[in-house]
C-alpha atoms as a PDB file:
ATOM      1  CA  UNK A   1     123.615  91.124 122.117  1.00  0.00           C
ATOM      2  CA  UNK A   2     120.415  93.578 121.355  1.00  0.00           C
ATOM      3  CA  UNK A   3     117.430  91.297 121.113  1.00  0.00           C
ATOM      4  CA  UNK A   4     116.382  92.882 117.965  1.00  0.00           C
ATOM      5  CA  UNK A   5     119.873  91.293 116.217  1.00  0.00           C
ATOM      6  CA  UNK A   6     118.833  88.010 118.096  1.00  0.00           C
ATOM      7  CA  UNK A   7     115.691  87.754 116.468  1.00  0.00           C
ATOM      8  CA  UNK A   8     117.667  88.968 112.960  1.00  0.00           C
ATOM      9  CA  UNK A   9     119.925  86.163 113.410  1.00  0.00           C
ATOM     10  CA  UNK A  10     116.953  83.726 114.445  1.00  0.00           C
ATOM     11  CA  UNK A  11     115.106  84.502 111.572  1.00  0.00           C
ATOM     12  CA  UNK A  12     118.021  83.764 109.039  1.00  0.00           C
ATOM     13  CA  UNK A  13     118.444  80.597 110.633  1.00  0.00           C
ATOM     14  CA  UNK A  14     115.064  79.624 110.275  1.00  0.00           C
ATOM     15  CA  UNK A  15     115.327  80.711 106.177  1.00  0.00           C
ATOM     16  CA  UNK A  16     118.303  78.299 106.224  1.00  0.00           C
ATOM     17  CA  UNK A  17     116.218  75.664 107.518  1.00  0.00           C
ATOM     18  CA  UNK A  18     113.741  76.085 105.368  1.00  0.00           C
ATOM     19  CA  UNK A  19     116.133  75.892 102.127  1.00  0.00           C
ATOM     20  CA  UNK A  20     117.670  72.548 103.400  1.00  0.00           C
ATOM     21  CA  UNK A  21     114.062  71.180 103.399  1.00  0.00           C
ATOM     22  CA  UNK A  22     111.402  72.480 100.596  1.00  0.00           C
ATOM     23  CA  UNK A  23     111.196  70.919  97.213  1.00  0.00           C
ATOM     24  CA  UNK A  24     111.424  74.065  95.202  1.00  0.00           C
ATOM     25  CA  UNK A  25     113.074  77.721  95.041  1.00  0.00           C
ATOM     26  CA  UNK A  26     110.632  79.865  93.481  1.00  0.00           C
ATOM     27  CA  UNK A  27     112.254  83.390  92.125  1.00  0.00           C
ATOM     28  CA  UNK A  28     109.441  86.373  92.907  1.00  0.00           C
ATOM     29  CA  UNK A  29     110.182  89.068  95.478  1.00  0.00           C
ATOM     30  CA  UNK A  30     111.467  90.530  98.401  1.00  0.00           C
ATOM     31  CA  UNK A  31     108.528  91.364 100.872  1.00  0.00           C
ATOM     32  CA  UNK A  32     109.354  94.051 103.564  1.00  0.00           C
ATOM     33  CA  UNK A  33     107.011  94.322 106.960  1.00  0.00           C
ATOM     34  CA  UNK A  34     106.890  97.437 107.004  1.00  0.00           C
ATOM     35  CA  UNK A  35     103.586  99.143 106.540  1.00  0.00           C
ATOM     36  CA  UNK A  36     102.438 102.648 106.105  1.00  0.00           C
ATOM     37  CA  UNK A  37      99.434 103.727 106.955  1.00  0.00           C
ATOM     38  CA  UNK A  38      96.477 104.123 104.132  1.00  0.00           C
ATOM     39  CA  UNK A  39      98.771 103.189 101.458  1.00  0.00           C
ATOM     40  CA  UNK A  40      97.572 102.607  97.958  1.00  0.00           C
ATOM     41  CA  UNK A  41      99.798 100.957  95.266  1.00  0.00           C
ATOM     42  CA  UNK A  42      99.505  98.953  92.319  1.00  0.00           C
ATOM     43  CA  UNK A  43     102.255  96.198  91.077  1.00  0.00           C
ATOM     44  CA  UNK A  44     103.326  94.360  88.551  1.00  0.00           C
ATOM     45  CA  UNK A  45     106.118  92.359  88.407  1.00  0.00           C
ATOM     46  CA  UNK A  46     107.281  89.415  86.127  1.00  0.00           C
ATOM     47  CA  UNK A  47     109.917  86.557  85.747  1.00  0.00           C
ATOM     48  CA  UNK A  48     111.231  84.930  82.906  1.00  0.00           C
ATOM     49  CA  UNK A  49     113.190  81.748  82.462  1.00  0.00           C
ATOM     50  CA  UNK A  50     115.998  80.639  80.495  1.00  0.00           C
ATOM     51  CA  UNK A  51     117.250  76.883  80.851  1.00  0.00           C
ATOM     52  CA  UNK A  52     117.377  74.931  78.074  1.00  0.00           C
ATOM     53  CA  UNK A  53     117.507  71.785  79.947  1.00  0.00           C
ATOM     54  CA  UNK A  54     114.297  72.451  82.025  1.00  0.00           C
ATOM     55  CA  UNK A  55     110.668  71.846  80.469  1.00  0.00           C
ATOM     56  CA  UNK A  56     109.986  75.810  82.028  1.00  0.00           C
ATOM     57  CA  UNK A  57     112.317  77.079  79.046  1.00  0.00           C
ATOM     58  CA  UNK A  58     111.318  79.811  77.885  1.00  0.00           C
ATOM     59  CA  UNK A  59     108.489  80.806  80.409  1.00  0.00           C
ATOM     60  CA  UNK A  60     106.989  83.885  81.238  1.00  0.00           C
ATOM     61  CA  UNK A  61     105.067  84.823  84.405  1.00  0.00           C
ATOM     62  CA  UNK A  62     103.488  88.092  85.387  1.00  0.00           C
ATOM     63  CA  UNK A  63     101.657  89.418  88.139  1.00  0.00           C
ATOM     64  CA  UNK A  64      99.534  92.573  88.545  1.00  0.00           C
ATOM     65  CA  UNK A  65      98.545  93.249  92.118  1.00  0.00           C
ATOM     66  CA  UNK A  66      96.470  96.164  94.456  1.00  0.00           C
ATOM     67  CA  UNK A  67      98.133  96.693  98.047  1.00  0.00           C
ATOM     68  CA  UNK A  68      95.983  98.421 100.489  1.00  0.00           C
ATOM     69  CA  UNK A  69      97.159  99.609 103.892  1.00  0.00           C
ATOM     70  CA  UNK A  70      94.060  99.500 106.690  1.00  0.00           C
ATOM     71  CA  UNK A  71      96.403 101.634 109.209  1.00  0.00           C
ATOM     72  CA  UNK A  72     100.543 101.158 110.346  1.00  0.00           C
ATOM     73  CA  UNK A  73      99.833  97.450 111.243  1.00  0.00           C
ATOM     74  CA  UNK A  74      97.402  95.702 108.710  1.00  0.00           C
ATOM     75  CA  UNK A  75      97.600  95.648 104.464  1.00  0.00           C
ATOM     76  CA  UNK A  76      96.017  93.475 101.915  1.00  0.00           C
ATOM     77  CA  UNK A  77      96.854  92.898  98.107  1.00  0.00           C
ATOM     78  CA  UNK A  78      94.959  91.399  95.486  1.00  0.00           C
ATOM     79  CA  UNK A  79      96.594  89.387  92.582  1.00  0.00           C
ATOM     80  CA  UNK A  80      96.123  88.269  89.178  1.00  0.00           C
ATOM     81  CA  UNK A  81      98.429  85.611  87.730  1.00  0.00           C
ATOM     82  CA  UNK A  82      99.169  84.606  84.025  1.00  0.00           C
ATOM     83  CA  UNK A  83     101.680  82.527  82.153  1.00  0.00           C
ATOM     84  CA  UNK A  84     103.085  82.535  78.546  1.00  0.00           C
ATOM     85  CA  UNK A  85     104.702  79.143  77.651  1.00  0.00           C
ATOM     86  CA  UNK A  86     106.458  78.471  74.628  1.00  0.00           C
ATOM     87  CA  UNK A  87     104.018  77.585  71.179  1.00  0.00           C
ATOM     88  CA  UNK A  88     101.009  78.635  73.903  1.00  0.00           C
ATOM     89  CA  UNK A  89      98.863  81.318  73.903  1.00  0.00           C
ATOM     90  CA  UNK A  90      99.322  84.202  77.042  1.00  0.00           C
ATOM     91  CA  UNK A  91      96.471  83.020  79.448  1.00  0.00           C
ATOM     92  CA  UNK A  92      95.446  84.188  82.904  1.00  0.00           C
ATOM     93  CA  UNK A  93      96.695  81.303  85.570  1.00  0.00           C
ATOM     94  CA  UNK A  94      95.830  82.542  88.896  1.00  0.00           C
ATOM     95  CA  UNK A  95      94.113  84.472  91.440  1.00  0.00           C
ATOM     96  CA  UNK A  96      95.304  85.168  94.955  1.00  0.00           C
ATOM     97  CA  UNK A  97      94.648  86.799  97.991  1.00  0.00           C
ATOM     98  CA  UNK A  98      97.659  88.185 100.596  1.00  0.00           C
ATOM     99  CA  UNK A  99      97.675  89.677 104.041  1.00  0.00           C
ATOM    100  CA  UNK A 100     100.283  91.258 106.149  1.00  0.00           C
ATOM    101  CA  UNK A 101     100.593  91.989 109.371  1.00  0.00           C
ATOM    102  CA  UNK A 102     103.916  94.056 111.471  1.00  0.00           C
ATOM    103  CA  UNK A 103     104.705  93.305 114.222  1.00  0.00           C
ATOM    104  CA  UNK A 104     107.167  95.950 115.065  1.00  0.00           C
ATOM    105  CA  UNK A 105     109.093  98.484 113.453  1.00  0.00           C
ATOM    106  CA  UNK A 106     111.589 101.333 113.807  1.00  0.00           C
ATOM    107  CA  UNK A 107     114.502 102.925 112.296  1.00  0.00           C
ATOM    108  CA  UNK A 108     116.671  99.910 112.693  1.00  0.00           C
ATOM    109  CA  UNK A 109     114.065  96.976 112.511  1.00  0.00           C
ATOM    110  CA  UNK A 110     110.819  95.353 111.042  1.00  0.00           C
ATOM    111  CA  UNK A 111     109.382  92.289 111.630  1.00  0.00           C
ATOM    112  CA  UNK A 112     106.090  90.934 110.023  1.00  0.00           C
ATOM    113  CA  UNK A 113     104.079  88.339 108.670  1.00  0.00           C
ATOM    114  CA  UNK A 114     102.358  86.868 105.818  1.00  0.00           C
ATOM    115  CA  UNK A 115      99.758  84.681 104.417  1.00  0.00           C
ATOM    116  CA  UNK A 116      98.617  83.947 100.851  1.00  0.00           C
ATOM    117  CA  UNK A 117      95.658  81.900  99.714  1.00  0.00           C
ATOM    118  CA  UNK A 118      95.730  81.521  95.577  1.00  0.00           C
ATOM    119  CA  UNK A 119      93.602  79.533  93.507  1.00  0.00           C
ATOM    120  CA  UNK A 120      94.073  78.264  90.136  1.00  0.00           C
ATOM    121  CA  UNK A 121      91.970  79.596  87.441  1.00  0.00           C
ATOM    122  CA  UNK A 122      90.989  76.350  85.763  1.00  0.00           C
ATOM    123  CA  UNK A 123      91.792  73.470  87.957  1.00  0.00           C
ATOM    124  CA  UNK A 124      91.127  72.610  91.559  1.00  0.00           C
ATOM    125  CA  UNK A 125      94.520  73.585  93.160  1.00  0.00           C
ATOM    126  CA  UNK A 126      94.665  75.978  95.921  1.00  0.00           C
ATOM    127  CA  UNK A 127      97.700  77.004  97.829  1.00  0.00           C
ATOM    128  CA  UNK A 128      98.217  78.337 101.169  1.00  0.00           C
ATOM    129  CA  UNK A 129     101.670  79.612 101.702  1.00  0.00           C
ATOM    130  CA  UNK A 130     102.631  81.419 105.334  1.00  0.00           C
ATOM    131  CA  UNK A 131     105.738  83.503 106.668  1.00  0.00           C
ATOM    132  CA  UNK A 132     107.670  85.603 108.194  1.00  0.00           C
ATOM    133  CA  UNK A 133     108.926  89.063 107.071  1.00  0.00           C
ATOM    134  CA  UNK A 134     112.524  90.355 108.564  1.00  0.00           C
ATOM    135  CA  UNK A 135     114.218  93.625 107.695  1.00  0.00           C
ATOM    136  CA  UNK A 136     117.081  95.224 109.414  1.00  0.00           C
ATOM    137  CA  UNK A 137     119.544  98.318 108.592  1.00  0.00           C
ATOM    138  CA  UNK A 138     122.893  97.805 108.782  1.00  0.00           C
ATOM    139  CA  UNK A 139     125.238 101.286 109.507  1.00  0.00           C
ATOM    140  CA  UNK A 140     123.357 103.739 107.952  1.00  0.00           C
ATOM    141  CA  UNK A 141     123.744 102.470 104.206  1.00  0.00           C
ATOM    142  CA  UNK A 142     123.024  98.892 104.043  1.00  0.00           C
ATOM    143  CA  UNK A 143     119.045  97.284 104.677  1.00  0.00           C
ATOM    144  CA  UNK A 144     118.866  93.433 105.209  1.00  0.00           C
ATOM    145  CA  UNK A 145     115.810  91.438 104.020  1.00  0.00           C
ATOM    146  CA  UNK A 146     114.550  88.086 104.973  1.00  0.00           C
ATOM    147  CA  UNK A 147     111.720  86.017 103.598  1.00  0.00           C
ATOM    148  CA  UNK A 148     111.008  82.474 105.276  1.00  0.00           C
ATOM    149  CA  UNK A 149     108.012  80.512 104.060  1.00  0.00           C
ATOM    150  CA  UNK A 150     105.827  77.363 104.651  1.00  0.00           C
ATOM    151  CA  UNK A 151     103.543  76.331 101.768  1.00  0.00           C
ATOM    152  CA  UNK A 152     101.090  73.342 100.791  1.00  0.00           C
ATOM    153  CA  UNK A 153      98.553  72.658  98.139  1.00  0.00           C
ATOM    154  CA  UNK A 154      95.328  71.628  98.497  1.00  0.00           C
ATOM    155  CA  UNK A 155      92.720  70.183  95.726  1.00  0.00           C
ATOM    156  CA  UNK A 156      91.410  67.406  94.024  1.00  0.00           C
ATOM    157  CA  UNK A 157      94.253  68.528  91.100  1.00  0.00           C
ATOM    158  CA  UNK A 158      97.109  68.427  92.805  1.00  0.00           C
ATOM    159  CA  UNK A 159      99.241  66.689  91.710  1.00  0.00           C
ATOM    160  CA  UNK A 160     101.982  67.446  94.674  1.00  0.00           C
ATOM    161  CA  UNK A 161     100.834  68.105  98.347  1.00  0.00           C
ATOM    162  CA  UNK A 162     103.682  68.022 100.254  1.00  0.00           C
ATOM    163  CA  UNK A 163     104.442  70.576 102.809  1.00  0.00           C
ATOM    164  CA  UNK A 164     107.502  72.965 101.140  1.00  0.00           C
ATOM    165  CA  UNK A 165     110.021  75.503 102.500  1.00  0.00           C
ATOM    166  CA  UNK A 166     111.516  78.020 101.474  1.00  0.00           C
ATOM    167  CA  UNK A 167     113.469  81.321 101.982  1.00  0.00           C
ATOM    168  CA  UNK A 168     114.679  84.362 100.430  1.00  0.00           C
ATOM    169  CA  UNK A 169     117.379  87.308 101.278  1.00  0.00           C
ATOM    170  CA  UNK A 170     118.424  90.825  99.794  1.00  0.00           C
ATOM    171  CA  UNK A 171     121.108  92.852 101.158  1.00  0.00           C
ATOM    172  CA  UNK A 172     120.889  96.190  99.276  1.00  0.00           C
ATOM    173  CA  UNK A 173     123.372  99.222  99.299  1.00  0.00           C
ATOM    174  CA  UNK A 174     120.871 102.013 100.136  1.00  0.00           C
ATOM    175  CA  UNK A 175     122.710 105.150  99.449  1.00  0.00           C
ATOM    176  CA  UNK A 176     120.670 106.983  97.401  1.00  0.00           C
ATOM    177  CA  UNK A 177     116.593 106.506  96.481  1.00  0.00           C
ATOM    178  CA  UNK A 178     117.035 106.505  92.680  1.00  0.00           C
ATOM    179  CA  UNK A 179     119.282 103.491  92.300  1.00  0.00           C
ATOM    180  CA  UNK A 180     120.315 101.285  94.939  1.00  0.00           C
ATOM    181  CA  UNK A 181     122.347  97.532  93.620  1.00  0.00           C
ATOM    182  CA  UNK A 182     121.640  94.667  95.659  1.00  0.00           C
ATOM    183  CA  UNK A 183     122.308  91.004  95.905  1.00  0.00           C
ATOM    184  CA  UNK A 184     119.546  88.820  96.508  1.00  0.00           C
ATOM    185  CA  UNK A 185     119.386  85.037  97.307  1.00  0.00           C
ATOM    186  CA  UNK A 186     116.563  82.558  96.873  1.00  0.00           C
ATOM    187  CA  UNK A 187     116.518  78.988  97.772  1.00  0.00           C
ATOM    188  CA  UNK A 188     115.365  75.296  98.630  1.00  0.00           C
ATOM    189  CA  UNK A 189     116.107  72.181  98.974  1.00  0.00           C
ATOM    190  CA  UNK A 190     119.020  71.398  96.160  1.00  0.00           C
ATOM    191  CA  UNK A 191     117.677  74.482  94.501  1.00  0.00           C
ATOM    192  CA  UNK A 192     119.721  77.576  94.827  1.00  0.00           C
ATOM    193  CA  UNK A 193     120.070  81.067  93.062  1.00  0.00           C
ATOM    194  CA  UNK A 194     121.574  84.228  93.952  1.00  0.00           C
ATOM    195  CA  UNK A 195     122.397  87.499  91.597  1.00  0.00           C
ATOM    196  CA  UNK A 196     122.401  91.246  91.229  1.00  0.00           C
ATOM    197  CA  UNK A 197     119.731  93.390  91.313  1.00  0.00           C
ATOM    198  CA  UNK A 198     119.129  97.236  90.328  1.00  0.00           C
ATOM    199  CA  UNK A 199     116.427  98.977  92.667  1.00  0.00           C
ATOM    200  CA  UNK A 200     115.407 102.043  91.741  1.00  0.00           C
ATOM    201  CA  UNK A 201     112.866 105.297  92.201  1.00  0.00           C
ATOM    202  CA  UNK A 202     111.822 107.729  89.219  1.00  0.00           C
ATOM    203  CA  UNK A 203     109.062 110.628  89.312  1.00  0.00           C
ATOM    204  CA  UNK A 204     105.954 109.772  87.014  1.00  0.00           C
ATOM    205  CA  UNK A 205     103.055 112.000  86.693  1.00  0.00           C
ATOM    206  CA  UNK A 206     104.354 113.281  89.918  1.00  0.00           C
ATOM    207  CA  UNK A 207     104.529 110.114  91.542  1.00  0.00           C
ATOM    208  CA  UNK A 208     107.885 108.057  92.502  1.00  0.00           C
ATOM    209  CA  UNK A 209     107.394 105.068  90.093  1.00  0.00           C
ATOM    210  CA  UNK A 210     109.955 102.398  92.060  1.00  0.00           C
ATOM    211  CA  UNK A 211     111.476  99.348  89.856  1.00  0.00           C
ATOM    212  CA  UNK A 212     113.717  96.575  90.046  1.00  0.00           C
ATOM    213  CA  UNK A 213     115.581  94.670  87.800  1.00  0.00           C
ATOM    214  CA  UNK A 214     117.644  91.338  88.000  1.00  0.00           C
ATOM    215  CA  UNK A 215     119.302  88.298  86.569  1.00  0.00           C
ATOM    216  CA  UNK A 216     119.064  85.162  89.229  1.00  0.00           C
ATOM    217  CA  UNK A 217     122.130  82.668  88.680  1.00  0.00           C
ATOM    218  CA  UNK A 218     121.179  78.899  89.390  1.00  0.00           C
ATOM    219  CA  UNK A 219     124.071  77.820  91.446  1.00  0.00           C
ATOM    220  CA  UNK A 220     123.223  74.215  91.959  1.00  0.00           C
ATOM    221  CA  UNK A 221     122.527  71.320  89.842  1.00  0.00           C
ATOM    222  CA  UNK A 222     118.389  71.352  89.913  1.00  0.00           C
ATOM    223  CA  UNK A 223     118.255  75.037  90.072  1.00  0.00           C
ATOM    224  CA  UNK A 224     117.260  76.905  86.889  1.00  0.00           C
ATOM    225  CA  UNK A 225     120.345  78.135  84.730  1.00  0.00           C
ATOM    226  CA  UNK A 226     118.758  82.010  84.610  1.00  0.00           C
ATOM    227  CA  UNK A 227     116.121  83.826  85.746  1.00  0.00           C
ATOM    228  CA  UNK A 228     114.932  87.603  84.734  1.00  0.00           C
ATOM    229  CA  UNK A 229     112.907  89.481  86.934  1.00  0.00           C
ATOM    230  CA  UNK A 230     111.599  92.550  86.999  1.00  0.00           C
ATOM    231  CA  UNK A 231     109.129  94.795  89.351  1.00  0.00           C
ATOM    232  CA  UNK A 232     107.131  97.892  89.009  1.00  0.00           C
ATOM    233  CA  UNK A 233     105.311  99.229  92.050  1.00  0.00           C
ATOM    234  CA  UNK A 234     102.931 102.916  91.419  1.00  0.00           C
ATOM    235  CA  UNK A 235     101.784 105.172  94.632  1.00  0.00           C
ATOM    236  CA  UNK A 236      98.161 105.664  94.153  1.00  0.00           C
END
């Protein structure tokens, strides 16, 4: 067996792992390790839930974010955070702070990792959340994602400082650049979800403005019913 499909296989172990342990699934993104060189983007992306059993009902969060690529190896991205809860005004929540490094990459294989450091706009709550990045291609049409992540919060605000785990996967159908479905997969402890996504790629302004779009299915009994989420990432 290559060694590049042992750590693959490795590295969706450890995701597994991590989803029979954390407290939480948390529906956001897919993060690749690859990096290209002196890349500028911006990003926003949102989720939106819909539960009517759960107190996050009717929530909205969005993110706008700044990537920055230092050379093939090293980027860093900048976020702002903010919530709209039902009968509450739209207010700013967070602000956070994310580095990535690769390992390796070619053709077939990436491997990476992560670290974010966010901070609560108003209370004393900081996070520190850590991972590893995994992408592979599969025959010449089909790209494999995995996300693994450690996380704990720190503050005098905190209200829960346990250490949580938790894991993420996309297997996308990679065809063609301007729309590409996928199944993605995010979970935790008792906390499951998986549905479709549309990725896509359209010219703005002569730029290729790249999106996503999806509806994540709760599949267990703590997991949230739906969740919407969508992504817009800009070359700068």
């Amino acid at each position: 067996m290559p060694k590049h499909t042992k750590i693959a296989i490795l590295l969706t172990g450890l995701s597994a792992l991590g989803l029979s342990t954390a407290a939480q699934a948390e529906v956001d993104r897919l993060y690749s390790p690859r990096i290209s060189a002196h890349a500028l983007s911006a990003e926003f992306r949102s989720t939106y839930v819909d539960d009517s059993n759960s107190p996050r009902d009717d929530q909205r969060q969005d993110k706008l974010a700044i990537h920055y690529a230092f050379n093939s190896r090293v980027a860093l991205g900048a976020y702002l955070g903010a919530m709209k809860m039902p009968g509450r005004a739209y207010r700013r929540e967070s602000n956070a702070l994310q580095g990535r490094m690769n390992i390796f990459q070619n053709r077939q294989h990436a491997l990476g990792v992560q670290a974010q450091v966010s901070k609560a706009r108003n209370d004393d709550i900081w996070e520190l959340k850590v991972g590893s990045l995994y992408e592979q291609t599969l025959g010449n049409k089909v790209r494999l994602q995995a996300n693994a992540f450690i996380s704990q919060v720190h503050g005098s605000d905190a209200l829960n400082t346990n250490t949580a785990y938790s894991g993420a996967l996309q297997l996308a159908y990679t065809h063609s650049k301007c729309l590409q479905p996928a199944i993605e997969y995010y979970g935790s402890r008792n906390d499951h979800g998986v549905g479709p996504v549309l990725l896509g790629s359209a010219a703005v302004a002569g730029h290729p403005l790249r999106w996503q779009a999806g509806v994540i299915l709760g599949v267990t009994d703590n997991a949230t019913d739906t969740t919407l989420r969508a992504q817009l990432t800009l070359p700068l």
